[in-house]
PDB file of N, CA and C in Angstrom:
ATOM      1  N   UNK A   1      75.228  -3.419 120.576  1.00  0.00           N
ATOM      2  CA  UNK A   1      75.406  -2.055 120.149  1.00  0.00           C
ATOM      3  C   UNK A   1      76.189  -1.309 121.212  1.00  0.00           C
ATOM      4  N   UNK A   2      77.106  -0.500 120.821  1.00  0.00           N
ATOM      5  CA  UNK A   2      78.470  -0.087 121.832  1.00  0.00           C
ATOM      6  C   UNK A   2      78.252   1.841 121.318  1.00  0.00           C
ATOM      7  N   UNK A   3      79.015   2.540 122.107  1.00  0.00           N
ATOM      8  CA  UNK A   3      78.781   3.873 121.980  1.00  0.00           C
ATOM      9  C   UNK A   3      78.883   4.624 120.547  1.00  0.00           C
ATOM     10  N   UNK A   4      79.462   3.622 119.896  1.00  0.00           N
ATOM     11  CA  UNK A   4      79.663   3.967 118.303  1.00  0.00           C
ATOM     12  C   UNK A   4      78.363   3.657 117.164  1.00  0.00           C
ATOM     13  N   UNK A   5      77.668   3.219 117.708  1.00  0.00           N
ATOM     14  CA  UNK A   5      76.126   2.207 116.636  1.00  0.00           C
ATOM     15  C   UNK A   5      75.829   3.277 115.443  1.00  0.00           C
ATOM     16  N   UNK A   6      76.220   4.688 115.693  1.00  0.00           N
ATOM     17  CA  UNK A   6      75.660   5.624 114.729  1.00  0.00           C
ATOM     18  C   UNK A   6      76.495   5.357 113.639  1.00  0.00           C
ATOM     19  N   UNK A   7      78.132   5.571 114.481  1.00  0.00           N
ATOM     20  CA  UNK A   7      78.978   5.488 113.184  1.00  0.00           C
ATOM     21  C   UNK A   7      78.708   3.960 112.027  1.00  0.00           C
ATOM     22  N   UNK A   8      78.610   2.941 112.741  1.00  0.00           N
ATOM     23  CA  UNK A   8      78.434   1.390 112.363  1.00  0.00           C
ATOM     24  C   UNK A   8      76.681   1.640 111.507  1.00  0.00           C
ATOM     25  N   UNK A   9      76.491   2.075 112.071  1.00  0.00           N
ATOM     26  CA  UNK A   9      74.659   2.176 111.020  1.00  0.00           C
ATOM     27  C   UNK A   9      74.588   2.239 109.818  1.00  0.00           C
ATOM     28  N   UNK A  10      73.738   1.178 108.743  1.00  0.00           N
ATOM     29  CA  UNK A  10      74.301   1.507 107.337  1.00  0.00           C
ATOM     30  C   UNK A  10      73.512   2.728 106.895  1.00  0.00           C
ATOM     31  N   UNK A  11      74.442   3.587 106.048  1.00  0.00           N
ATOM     32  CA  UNK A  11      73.730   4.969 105.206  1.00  0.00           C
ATOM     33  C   UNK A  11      72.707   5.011 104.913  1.00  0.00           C
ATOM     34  N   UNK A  12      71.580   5.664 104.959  1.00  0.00           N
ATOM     35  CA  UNK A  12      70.227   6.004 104.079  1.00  0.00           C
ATOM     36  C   UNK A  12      70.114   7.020 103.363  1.00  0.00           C
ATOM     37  N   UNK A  13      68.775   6.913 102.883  1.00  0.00           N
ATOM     38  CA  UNK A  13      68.332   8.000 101.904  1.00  0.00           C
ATOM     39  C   UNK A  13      68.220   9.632 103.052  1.00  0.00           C
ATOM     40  N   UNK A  14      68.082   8.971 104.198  1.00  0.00           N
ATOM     41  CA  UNK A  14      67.367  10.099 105.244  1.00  0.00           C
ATOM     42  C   UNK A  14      68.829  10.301 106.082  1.00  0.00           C
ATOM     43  N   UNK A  15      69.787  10.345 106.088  1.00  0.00           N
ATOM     44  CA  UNK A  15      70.566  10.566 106.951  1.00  0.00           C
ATOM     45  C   UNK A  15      71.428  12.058 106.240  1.00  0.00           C
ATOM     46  N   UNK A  16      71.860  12.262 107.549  1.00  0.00           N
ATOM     47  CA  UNK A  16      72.139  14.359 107.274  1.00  0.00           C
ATOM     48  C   UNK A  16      73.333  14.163 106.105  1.00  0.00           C
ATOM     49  N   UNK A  17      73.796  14.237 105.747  1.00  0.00           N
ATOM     50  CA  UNK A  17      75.142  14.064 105.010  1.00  0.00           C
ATOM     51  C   UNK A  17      74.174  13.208 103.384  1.00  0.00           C
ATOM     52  N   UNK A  18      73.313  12.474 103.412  1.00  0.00           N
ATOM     53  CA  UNK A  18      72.771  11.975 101.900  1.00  0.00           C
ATOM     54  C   UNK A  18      71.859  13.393 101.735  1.00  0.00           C
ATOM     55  N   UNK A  19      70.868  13.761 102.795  1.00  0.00           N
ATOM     56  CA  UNK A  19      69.997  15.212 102.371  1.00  0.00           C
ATOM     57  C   UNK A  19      70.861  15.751 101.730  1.00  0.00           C
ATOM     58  N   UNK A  20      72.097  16.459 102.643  1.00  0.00           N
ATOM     59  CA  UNK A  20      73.036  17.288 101.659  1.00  0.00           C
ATOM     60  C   UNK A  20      73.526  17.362 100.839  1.00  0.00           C
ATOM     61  N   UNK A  21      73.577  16.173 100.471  1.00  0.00           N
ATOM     62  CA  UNK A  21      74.374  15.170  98.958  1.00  0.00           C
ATOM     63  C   UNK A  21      73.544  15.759  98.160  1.00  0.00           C
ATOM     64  N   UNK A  22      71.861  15.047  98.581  1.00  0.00           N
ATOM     65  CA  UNK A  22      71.225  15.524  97.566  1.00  0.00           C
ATOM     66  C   UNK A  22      70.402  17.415  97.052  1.00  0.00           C
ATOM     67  N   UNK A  23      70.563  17.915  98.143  1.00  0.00           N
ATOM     68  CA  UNK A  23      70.730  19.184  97.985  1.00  0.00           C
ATOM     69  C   UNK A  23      71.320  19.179  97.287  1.00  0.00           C
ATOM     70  N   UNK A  24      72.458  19.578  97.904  1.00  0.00           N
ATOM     71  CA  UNK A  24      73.636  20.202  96.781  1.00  0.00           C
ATOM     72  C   UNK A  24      73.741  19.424  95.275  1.00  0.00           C
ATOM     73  N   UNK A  25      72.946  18.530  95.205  1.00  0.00           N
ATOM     74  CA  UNK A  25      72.922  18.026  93.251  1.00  0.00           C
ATOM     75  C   UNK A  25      72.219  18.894  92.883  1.00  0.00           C
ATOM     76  N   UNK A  26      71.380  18.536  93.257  1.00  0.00           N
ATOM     77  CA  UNK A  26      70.177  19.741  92.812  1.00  0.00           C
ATOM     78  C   UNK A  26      69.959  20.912  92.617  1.00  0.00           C
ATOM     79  N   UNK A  27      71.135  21.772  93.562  1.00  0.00           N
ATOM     80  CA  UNK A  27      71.576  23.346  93.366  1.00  0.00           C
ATOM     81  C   UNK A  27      72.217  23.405  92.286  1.00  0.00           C
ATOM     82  N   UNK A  28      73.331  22.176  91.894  1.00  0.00           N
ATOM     83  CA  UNK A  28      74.112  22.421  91.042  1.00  0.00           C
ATOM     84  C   UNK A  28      73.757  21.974  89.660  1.00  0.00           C
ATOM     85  N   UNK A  29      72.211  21.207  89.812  1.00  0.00           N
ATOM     86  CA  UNK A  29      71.854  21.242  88.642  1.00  0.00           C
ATOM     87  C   UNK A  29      71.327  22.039  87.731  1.00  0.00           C
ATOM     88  N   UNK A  30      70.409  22.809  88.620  1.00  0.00           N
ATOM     89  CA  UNK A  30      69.638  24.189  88.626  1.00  0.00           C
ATOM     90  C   UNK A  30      70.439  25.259  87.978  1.00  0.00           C
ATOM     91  N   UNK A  31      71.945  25.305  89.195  1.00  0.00           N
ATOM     92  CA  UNK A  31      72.488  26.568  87.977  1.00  0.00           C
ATOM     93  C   UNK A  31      73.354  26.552  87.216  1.00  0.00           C
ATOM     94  N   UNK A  32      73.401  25.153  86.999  1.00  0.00           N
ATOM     95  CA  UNK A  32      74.259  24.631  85.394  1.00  0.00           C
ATOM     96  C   UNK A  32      72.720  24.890  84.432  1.00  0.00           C
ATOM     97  N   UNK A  33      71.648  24.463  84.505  1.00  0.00           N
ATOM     98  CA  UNK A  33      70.361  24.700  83.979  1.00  0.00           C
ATOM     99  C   UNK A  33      70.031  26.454  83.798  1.00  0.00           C
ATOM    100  N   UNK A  34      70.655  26.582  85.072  1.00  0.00           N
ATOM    101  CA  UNK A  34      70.365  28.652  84.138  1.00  0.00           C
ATOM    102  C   UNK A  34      71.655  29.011  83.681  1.00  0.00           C
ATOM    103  N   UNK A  35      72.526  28.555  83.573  1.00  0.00           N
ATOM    104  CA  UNK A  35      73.868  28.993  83.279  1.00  0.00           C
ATOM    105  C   UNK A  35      73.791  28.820  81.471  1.00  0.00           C
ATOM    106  N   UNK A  36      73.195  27.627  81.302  1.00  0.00           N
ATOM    107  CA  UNK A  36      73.031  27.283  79.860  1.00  0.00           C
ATOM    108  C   UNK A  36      71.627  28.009  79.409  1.00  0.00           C
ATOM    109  N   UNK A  37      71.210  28.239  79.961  1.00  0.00           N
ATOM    110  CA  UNK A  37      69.500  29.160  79.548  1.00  0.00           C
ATOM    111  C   UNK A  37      69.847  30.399  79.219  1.00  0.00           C
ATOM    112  N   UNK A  38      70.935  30.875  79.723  1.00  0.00           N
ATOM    113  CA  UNK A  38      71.623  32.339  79.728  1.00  0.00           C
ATOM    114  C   UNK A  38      72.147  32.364  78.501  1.00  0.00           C
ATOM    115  N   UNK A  39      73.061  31.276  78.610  1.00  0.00           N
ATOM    116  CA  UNK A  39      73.979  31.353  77.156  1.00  0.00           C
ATOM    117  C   UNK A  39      73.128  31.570  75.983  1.00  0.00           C
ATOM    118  N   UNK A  40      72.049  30.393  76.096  1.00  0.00           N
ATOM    119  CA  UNK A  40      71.521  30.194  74.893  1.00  0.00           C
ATOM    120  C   UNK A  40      71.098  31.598  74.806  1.00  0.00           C
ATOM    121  N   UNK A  41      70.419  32.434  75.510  1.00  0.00           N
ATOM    122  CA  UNK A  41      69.668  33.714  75.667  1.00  0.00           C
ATOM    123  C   UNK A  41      70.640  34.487  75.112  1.00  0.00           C
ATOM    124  N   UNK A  42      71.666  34.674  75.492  1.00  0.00           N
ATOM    125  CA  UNK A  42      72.483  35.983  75.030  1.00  0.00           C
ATOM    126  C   UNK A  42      72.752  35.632  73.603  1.00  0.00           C
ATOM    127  N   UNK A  43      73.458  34.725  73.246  1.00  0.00           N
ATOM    128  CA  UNK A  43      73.177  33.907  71.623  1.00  0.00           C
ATOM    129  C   UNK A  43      72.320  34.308  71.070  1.00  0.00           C
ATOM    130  N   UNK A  44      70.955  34.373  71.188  1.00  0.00           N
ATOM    131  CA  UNK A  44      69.912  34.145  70.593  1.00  0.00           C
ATOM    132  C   UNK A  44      69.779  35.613  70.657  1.00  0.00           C
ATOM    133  N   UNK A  45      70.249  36.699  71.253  1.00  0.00           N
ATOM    134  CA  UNK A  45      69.961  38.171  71.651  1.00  0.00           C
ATOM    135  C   UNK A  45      71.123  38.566  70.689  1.00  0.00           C
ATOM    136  N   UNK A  46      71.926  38.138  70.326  1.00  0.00           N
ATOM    137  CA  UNK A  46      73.244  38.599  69.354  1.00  0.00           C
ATOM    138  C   UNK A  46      72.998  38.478  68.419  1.00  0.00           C
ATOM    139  N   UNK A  47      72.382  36.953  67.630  1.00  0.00           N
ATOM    140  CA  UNK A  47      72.766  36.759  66.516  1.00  0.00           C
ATOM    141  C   UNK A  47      71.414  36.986  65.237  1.00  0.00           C
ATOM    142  N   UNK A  48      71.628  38.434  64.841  1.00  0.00           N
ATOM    143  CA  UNK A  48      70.656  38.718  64.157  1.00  0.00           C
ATOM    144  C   UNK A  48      69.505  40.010  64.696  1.00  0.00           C
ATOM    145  N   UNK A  49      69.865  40.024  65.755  1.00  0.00           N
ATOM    146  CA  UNK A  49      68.277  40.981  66.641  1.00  0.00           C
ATOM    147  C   UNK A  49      68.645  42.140  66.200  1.00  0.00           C
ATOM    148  N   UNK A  50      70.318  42.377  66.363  1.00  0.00           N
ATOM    149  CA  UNK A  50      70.683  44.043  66.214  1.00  0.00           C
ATOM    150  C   UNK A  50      70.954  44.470  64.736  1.00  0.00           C
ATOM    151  N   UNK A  51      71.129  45.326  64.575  1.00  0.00           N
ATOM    152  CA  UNK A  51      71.648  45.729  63.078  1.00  0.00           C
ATOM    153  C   UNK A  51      73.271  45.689  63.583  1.00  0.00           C
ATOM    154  N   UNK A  52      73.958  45.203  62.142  1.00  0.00           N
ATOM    155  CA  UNK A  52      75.535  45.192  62.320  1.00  0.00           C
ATOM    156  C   UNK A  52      75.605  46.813  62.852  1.00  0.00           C
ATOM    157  N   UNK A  53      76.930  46.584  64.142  1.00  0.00           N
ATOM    158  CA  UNK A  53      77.491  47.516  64.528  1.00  0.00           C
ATOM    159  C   UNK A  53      76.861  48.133  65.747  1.00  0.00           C
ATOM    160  N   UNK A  54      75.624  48.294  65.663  1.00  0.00           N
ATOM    161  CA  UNK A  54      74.941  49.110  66.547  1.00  0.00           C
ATOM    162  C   UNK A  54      75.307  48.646  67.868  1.00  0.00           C
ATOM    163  N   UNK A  55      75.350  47.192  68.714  1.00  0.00           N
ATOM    164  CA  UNK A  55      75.505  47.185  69.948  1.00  0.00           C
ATOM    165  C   UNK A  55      76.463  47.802  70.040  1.00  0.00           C
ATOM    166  N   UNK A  56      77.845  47.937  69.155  1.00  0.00           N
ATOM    167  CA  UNK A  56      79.274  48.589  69.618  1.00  0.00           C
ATOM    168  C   UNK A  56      79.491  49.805  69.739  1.00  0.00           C
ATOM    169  N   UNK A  57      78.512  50.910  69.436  1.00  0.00           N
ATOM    170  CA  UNK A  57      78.971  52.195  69.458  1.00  0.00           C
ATOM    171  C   UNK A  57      78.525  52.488  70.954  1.00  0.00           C
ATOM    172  N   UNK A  58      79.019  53.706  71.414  1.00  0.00           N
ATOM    173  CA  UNK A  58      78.941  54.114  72.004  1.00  0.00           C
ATOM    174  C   UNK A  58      77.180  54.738  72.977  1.00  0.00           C
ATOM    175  N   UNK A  59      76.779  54.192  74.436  1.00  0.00           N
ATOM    176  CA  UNK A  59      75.585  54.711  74.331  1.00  0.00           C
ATOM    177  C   UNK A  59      75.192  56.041  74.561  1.00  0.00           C
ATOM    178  N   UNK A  60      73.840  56.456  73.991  1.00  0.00           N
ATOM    179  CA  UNK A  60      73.711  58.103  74.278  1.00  0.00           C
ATOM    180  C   UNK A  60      73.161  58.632  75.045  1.00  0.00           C
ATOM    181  N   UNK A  61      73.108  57.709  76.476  1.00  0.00           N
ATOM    182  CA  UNK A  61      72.874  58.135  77.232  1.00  0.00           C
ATOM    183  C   UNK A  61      73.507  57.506  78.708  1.00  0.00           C
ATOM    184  N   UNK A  62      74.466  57.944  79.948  1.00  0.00           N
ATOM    185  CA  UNK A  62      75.154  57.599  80.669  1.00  0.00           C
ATOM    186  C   UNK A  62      73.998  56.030  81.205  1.00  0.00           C
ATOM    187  N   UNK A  63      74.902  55.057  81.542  1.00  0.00           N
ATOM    188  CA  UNK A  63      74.243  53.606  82.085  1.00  0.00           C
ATOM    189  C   UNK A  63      74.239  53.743  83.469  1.00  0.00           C
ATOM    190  N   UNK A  64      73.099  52.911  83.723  1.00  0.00           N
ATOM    191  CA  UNK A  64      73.174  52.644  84.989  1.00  0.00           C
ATOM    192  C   UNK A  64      74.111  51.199  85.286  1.00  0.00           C
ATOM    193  N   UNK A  65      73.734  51.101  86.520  1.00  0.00           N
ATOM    194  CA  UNK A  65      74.421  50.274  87.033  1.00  0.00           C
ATOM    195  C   UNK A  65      74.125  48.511  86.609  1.00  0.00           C
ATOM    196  N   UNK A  66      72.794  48.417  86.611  1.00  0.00           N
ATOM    197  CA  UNK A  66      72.652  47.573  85.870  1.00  0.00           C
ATOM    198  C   UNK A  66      72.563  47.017  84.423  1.00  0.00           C
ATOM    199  N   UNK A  67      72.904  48.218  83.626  1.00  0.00           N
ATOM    200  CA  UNK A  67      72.727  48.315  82.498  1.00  0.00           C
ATOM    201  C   UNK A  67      73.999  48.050  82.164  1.00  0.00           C
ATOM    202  N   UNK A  68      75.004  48.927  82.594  1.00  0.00           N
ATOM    203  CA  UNK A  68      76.564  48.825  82.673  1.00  0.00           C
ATOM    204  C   UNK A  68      76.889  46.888  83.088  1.00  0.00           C
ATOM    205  N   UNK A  69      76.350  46.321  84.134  1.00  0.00           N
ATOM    206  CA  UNK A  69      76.709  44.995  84.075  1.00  0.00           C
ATOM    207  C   UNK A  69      75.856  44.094  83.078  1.00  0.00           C
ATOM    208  N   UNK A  70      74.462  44.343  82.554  1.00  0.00           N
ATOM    209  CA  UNK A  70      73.894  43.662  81.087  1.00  0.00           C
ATOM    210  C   UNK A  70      74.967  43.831  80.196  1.00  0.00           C
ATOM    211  N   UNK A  71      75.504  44.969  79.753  1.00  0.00           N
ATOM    212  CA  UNK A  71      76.839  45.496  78.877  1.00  0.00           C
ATOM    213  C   UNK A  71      77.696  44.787  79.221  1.00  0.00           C
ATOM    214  N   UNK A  72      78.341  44.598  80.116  1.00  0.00           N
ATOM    215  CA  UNK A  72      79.849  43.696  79.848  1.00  0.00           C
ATOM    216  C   UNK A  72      79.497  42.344  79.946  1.00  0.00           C
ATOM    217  N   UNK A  73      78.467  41.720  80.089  1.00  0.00           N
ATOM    218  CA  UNK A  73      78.417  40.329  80.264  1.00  0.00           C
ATOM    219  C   UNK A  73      77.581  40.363  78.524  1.00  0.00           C
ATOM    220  N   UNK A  74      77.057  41.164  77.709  1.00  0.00           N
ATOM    221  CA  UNK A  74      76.981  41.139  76.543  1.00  0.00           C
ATOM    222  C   UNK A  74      77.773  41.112  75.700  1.00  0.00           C
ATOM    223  N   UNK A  75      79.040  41.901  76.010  1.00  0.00           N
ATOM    224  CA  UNK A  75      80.117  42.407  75.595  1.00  0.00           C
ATOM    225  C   UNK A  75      81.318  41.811  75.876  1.00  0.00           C
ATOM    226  N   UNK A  76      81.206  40.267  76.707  1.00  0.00           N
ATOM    227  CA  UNK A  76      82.067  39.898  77.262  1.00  0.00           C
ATOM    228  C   UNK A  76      83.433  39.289  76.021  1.00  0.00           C
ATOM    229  N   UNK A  77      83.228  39.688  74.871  1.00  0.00           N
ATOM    230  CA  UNK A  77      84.514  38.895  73.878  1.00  0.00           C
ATOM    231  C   UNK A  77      85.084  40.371  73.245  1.00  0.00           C
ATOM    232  N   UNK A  78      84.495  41.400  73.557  1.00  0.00           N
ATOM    233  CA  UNK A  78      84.955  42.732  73.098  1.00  0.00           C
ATOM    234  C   UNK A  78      86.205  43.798  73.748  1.00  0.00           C
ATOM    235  N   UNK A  79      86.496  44.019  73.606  1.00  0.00           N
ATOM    236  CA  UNK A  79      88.022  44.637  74.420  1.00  0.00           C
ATOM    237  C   UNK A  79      87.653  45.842  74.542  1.00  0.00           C
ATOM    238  N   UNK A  80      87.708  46.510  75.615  1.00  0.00           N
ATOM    239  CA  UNK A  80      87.036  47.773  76.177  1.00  0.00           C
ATOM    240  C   UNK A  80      87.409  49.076  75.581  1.00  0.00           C
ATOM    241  N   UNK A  81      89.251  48.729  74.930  1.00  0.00           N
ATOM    242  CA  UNK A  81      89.804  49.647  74.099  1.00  0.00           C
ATOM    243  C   UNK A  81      89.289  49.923  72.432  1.00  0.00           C
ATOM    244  N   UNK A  82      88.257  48.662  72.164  1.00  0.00           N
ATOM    245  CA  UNK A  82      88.047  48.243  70.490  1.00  0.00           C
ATOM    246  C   UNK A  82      86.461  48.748  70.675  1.00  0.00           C
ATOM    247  N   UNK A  83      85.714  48.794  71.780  1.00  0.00           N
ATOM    248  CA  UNK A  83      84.254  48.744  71.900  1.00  0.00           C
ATOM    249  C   UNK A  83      83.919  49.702  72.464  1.00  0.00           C
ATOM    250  N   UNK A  84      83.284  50.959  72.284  1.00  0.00           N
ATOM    251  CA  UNK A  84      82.635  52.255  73.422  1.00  0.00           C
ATOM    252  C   UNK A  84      81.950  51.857  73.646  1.00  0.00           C
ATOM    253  N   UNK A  85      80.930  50.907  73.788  1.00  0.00           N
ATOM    254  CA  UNK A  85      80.060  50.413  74.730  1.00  0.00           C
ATOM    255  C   UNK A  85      80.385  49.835  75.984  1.00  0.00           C
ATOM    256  N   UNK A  86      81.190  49.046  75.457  1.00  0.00           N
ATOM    257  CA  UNK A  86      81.924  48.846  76.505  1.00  0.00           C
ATOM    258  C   UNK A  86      82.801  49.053  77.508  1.00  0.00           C
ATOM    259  N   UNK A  87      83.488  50.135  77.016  1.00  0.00           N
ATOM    260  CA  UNK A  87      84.003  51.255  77.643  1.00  0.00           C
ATOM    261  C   UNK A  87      83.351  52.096  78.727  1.00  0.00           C
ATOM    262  N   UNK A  88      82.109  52.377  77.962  1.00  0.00           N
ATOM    263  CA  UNK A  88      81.246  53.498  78.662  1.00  0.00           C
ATOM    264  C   UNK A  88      80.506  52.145  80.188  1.00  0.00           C
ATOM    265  N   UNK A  89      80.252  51.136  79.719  1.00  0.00           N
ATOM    266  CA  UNK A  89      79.803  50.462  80.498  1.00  0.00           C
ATOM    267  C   UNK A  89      80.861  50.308  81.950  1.00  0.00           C
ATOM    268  N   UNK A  90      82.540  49.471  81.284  1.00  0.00           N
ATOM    269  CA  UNK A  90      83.081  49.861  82.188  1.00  0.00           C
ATOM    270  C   UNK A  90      83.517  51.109  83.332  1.00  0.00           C
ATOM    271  N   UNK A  91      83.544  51.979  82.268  1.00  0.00           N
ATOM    272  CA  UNK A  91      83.723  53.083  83.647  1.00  0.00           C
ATOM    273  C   UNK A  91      82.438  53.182  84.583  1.00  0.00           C
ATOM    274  N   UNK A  92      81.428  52.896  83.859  1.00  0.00           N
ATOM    275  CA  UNK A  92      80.273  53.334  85.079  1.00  0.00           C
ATOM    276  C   UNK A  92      80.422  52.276  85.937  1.00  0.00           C
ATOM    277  N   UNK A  93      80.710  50.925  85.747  1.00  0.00           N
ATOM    278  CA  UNK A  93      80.946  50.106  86.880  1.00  0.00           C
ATOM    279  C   UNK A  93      82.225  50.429  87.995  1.00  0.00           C
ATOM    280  N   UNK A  94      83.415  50.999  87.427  1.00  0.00           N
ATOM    281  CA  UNK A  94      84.558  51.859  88.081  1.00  0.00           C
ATOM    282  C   UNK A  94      84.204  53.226  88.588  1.00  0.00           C
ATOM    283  N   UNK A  95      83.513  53.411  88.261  1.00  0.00           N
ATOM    284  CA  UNK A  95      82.724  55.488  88.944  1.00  0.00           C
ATOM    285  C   UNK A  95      81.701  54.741  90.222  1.00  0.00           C
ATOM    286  N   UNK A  96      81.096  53.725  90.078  1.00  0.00           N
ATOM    287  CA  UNK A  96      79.815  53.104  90.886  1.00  0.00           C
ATOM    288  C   UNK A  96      80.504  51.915  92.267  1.00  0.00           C
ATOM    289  N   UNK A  97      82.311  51.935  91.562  1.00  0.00           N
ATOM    290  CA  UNK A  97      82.916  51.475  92.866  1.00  0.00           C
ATOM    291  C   UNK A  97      82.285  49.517  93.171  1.00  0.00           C
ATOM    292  N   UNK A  98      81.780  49.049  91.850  1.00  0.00           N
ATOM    293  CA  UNK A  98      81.933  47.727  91.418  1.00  0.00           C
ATOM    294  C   UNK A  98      82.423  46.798  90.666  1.00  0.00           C
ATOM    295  N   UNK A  99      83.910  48.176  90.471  1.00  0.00           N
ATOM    296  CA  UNK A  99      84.454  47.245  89.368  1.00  0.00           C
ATOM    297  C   UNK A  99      86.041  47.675  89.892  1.00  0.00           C
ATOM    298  N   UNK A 100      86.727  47.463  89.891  1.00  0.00           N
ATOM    299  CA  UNK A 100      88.157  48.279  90.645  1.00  0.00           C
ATOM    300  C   UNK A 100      89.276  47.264  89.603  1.00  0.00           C
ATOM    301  N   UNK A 101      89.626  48.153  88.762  1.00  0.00           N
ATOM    302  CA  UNK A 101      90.904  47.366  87.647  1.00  0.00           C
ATOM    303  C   UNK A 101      91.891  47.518  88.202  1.00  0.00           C
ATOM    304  N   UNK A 102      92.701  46.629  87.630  1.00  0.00           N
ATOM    305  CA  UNK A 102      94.091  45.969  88.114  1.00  0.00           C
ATOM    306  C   UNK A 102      94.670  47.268  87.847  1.00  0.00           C
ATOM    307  N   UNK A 103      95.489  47.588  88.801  1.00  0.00           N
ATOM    308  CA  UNK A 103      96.711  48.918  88.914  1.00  0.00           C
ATOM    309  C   UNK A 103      97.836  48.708  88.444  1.00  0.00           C
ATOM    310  N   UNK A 104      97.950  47.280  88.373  1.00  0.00           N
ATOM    311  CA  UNK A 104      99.369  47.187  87.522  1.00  0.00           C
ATOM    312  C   UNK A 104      99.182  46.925  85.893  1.00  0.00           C
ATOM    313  N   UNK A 105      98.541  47.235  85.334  1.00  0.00           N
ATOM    314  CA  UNK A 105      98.124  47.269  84.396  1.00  0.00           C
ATOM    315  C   UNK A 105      97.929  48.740  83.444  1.00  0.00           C
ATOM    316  N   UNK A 106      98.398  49.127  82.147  1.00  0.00           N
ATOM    317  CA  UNK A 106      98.277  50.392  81.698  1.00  0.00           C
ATOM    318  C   UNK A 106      96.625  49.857  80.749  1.00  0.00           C
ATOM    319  N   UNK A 107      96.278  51.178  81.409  1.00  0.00           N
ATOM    320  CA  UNK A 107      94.931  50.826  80.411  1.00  0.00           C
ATOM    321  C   UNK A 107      94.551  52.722  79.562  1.00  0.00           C
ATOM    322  N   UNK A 108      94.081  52.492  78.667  1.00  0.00           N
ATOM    323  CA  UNK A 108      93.925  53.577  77.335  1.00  0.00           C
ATOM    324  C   UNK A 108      92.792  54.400  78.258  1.00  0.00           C
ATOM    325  N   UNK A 109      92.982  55.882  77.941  1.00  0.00           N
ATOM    326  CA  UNK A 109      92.156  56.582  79.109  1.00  0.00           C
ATOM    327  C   UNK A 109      90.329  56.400  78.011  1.00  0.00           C
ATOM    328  N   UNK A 110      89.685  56.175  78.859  1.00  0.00           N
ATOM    329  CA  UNK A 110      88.507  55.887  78.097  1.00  0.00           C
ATOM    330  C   UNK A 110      87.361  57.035  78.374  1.00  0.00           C
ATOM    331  N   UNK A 111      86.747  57.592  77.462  1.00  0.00           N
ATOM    332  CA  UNK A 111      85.865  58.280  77.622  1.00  0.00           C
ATOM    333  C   UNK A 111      84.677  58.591  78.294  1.00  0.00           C
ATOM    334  N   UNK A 112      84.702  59.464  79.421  1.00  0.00           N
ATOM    335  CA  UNK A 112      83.478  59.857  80.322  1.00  0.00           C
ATOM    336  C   UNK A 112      82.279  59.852  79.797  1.00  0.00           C
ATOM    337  N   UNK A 113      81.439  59.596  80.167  1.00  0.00           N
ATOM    338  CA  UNK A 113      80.283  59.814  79.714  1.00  0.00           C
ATOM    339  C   UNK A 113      78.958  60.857  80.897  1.00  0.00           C
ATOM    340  N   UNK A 114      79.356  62.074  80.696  1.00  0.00           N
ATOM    341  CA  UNK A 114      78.600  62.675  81.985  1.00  0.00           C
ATOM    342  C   UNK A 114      77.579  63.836  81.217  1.00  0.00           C
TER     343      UNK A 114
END
């Protein structure tokens, strides 16, 4: 055995680089596992729960911040110009300084909600 024996050592289950291997499967199984728990969730929260139309109008009362990001990740196939919910959601994420739209971009002035 010469100053190298670590590098020459065959791999195990216990060596730093397999832990991490297997960490990191496991993280990435987890949030492929909530990533699809979500989907199914928002699916299952769309199709049928609301009365036609109602998620899209406009809400009647200003969102918070978290409410505003439940809204666009609900709303995520709706175009902000076609949807006041979504609208209203976006600006509160742009007034709350967590959402900052592209400047090169013309966008339709969208309605305050104050």
């Amino acid at each position: 055995m010469g100053f190298n024996w670590w590098r020459e050592a065959e791999p195990d289950e216990t060596s730093p680089q397999a832990i991490i291997d297997r960490v990191q499967a496991e993280w990435r199984a987890e949030r492929r596992h909530d990533r699809i728990r979500a989907a199914q969730a928002a699916e299952s929260a769309d199709m049928g729960l609301w009365p036609t139309g109602w998620p899209h109008e406009a809400p009647e009362h200003p969102l918070s911040v978290p409410e505003a990001h439940a809204t666009m990740q609900r709303h995520r196939g709706c175009r902000a110009d076609g949807c006041p919910r979504k609208a209203a959601a976006r600006q509160t994420l742009i007034d709350a300084g967590r959402m900052v739209p592209d400047t090169a971009r013309l966008y339709p002035a969208s309605p305050r909600m104050h």
